[in-house]
N, C-alpha and C. Protein backbone atom coordinates (compact mmCIF):
# COMPACT_ATOMS: atom_id res chain seq x y z
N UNK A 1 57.46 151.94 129.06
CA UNK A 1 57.14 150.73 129.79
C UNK A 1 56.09 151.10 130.86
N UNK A 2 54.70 150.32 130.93
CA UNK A 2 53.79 150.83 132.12
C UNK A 2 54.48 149.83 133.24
N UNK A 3 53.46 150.04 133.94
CA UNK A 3 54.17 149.95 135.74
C UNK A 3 53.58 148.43 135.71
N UNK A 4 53.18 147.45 135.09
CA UNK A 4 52.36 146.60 135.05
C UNK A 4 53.51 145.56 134.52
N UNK A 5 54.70 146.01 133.19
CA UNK A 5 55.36 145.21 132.82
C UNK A 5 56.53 144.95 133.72
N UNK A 6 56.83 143.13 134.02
CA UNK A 6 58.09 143.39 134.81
C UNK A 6 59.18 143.27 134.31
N UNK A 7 60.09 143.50 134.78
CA UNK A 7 61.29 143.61 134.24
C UNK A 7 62.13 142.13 134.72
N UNK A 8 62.79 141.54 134.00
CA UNK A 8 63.26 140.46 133.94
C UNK A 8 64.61 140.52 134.46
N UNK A 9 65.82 139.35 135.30
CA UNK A 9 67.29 139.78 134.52
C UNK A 9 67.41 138.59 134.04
N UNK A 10 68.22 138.23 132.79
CA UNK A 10 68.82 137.56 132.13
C UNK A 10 70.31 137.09 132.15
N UNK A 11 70.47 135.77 132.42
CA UNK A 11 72.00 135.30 132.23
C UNK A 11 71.86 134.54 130.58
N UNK A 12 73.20 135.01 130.07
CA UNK A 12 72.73 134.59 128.91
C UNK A 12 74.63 133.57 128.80
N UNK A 13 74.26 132.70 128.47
CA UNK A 13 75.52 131.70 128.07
C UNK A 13 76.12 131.40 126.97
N UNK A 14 76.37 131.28 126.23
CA UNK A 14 77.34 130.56 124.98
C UNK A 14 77.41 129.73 124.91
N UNK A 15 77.15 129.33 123.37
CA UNK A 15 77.21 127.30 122.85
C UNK A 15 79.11 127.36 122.80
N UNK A 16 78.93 126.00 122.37
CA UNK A 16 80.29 126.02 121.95
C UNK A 16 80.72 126.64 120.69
N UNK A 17 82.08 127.25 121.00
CA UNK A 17 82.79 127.70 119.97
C UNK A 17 82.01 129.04 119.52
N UNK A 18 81.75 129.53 120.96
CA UNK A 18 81.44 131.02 120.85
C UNK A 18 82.04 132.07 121.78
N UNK A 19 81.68 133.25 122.27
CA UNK A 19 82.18 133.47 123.55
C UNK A 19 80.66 135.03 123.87
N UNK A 20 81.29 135.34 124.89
CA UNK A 20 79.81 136.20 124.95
C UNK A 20 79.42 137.38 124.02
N UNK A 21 80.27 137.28 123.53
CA UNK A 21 79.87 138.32 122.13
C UNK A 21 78.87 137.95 121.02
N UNK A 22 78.60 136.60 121.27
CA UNK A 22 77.15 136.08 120.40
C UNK A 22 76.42 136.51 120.87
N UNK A 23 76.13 137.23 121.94
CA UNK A 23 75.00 138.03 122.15
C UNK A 23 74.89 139.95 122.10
N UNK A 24 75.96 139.90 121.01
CA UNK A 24 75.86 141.62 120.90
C UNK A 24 74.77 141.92 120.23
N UNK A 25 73.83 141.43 119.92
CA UNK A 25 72.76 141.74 119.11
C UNK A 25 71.59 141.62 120.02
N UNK A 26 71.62 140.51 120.99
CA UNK A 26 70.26 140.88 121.76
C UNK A 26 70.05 141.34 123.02
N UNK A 27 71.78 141.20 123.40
CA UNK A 27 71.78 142.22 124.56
C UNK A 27 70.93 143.56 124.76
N UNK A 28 71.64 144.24 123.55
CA UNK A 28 70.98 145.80 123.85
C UNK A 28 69.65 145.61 123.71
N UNK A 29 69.37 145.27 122.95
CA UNK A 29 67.55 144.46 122.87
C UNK A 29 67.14 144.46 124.47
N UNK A 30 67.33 143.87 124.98
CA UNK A 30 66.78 143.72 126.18
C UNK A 30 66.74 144.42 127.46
N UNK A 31 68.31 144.94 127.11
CA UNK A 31 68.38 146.52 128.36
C UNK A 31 67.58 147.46 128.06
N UNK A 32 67.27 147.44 127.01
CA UNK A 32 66.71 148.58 126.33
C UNK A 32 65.73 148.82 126.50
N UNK A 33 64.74 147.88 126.89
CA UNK A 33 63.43 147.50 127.27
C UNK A 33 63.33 147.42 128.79
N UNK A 34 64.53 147.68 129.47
CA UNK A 34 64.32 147.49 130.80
C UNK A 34 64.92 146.66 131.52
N UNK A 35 65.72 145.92 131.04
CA UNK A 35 65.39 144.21 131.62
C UNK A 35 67.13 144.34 131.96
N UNK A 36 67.77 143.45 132.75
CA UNK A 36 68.73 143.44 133.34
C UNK A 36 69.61 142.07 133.01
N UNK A 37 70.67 142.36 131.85
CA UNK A 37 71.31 141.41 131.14
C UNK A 37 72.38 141.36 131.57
N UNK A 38 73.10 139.61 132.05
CA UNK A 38 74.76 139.47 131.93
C UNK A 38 74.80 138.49 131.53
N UNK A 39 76.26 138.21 130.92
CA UNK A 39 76.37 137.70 129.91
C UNK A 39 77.46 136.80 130.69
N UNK A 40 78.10 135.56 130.30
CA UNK A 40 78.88 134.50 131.16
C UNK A 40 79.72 134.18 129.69
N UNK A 41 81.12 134.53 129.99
CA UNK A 41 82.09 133.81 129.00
C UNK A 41 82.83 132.72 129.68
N UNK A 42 82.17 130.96 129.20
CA UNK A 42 83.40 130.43 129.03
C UNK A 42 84.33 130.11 128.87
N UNK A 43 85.16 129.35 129.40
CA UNK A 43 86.69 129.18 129.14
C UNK A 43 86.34 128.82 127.78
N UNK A 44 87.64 128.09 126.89
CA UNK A 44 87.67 127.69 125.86
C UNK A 44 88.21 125.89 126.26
N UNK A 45 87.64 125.40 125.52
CA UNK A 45 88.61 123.72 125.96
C UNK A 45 89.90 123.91 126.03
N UNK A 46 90.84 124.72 125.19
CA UNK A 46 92.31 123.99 125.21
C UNK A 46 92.95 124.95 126.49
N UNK A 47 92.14 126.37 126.76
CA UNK A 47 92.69 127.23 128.02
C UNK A 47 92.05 126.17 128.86
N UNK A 48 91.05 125.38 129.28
CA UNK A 48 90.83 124.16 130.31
C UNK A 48 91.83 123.62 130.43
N UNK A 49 92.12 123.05 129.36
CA UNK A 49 93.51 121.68 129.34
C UNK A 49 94.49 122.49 129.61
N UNK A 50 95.00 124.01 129.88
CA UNK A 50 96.62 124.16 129.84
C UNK A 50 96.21 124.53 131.29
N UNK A 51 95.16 125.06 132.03
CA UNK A 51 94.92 125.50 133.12
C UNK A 51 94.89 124.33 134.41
N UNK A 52 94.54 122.92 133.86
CA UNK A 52 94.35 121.80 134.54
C UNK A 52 96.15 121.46 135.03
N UNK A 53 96.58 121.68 133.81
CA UNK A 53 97.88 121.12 133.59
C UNK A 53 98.79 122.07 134.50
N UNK A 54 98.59 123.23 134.81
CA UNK A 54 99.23 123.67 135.56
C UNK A 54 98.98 123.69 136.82
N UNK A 55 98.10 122.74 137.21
CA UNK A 55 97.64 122.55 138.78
C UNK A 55 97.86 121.11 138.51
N UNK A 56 98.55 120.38 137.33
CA UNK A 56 99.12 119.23 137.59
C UNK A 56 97.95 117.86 138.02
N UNK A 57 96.73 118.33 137.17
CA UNK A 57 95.71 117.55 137.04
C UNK A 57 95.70 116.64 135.70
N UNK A 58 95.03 115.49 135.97
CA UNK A 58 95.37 114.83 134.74
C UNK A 58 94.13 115.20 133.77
N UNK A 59 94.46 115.19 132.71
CA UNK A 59 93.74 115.76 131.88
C UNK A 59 93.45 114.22 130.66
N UNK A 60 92.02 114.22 130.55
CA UNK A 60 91.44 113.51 129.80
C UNK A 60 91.40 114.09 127.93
C-alpha cells in the first residue's frame, strides 16, 4: 500500500435473515488491504418480541 492510499473503516450490517457472518468473505478482503472493518449483528425479530415482552412492552 503507498502512503497516498487511504485507509477506510467500514461498518458493515446485515439484511434480513442474516447475521454478521454474511460478511466472512469480504471482511478479510478489506483488512487485508488495510482498511478497518466491524461488523454489527442484529437481533433477530422473534429475540425482539421475547425481549420486549420481558420488559412487559406491548408488542405489535
Amino acid at each position: 500500500m503507498n502512503k497516498y492510499h487511504m485507509k477506510n473503516i467500514y461498518i458493515l450490517v446485515h439484511g434480513a435473515w442474516a447475521d454478521e457472518n454474511a460478511w466472512g468473505y469480504l471482511k478479510p478482503l478489506l483488512e487485508k488491504d488495510g482498511h478497518t472493518v466491524n461488523t454489527v449483528n442484529l437481533p433477530a425479530m422473534e429475540q425482539t418480541k421475547r425481549t420486549l415482552t420481558l420488559f412487559h412492552c406491548k408488542v405489535m
